[in-house]
Protein backbone atom coordinates (compact mmCIF):
# COMPACT_ATOMS: atom_id res chain seq x y z
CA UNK A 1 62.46 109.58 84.36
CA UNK A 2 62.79 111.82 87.53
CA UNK A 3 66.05 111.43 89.45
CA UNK A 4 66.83 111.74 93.53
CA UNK A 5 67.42 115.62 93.13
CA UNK A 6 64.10 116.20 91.35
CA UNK A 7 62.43 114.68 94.19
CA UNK A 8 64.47 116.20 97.11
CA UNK A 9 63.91 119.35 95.47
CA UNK A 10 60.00 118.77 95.46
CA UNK A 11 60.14 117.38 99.36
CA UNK A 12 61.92 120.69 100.19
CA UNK A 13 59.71 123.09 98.33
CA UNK A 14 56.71 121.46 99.70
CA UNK A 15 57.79 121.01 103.04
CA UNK A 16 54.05 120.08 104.63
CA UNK A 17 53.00 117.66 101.75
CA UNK A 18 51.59 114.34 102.26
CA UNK A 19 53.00 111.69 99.98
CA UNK A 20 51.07 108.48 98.99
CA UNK A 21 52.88 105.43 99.78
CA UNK A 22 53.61 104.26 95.97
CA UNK A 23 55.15 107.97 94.89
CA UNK A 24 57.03 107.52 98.16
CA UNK A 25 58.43 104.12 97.05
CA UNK A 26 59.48 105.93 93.50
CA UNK A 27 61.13 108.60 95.83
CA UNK A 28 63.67 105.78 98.05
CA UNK A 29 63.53 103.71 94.68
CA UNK A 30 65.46 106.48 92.78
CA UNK A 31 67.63 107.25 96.28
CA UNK A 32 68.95 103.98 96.24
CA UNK A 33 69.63 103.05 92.36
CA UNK A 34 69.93 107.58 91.33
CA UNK A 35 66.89 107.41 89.33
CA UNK A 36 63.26 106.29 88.88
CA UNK A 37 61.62 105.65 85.95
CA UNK A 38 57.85 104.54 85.55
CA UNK A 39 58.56 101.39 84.14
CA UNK A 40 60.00 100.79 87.38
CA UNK A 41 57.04 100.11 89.55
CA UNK A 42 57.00 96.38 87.50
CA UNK A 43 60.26 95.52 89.36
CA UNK A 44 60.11 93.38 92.73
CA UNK A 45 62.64 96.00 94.10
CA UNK A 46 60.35 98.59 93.67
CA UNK A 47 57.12 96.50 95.12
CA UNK A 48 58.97 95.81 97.72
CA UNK A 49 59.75 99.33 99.02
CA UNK A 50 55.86 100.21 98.41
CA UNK A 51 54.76 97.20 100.49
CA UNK A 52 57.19 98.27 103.18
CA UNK A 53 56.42 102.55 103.57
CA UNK A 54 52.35 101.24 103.65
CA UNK A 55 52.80 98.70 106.06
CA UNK A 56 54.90 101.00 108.62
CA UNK A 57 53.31 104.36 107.48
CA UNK A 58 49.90 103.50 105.97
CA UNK A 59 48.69 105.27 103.01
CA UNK A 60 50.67 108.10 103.06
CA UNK A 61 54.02 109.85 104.92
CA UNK A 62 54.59 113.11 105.67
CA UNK A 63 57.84 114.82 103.80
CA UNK A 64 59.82 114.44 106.88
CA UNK A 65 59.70 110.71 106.45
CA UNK A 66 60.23 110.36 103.07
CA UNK A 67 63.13 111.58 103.18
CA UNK A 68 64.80 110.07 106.26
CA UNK A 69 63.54 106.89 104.01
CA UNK A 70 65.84 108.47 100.83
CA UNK A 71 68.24 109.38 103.24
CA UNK A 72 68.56 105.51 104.40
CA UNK A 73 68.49 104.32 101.16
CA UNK A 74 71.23 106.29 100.02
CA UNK A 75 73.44 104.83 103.20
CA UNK A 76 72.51 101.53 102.23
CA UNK A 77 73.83 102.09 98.73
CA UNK A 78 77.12 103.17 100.10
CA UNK A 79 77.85 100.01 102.70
């Protein structure tokens, strides 16, 4: 299980990484609900997000937009 500070923490120390689309959907996944665990990607939450980052950012997003996705999904958690 990897929570939203374990992946923050990786965005930030790898500032220039490109993210594939599915660990990008585990990243807002554990944003929104504070954790992300692999067993997971089997929920329609969690294919949902996925379908949604590859269809507006293709195959992968830059660390920039991962997290202004977390960030968003954390707002939406808190409305």
């Amino acid at each position: 299980m990897r929570d939203k500070q374990h992946y923050r923490k990786m965005l930030a120390e790898n500032p220039s990484a490109s993210v594939a689309f599915a660990l990008a959907a585990c990243m807002v996944y554990a944003a929104r609900y504070g954790m992300f665990d692999n067993n997971d990607r089997s929920s329609g939450e969690w294919k949902t997000i996925a379908r949604r980052l590859r269809a507006e950012y293709g195959e992968n997003l830059n660390a920039n937009q991962v997290t202004a996705e977390m960030d968003k999904a954390t707002k939406n958690t808190h409305a």
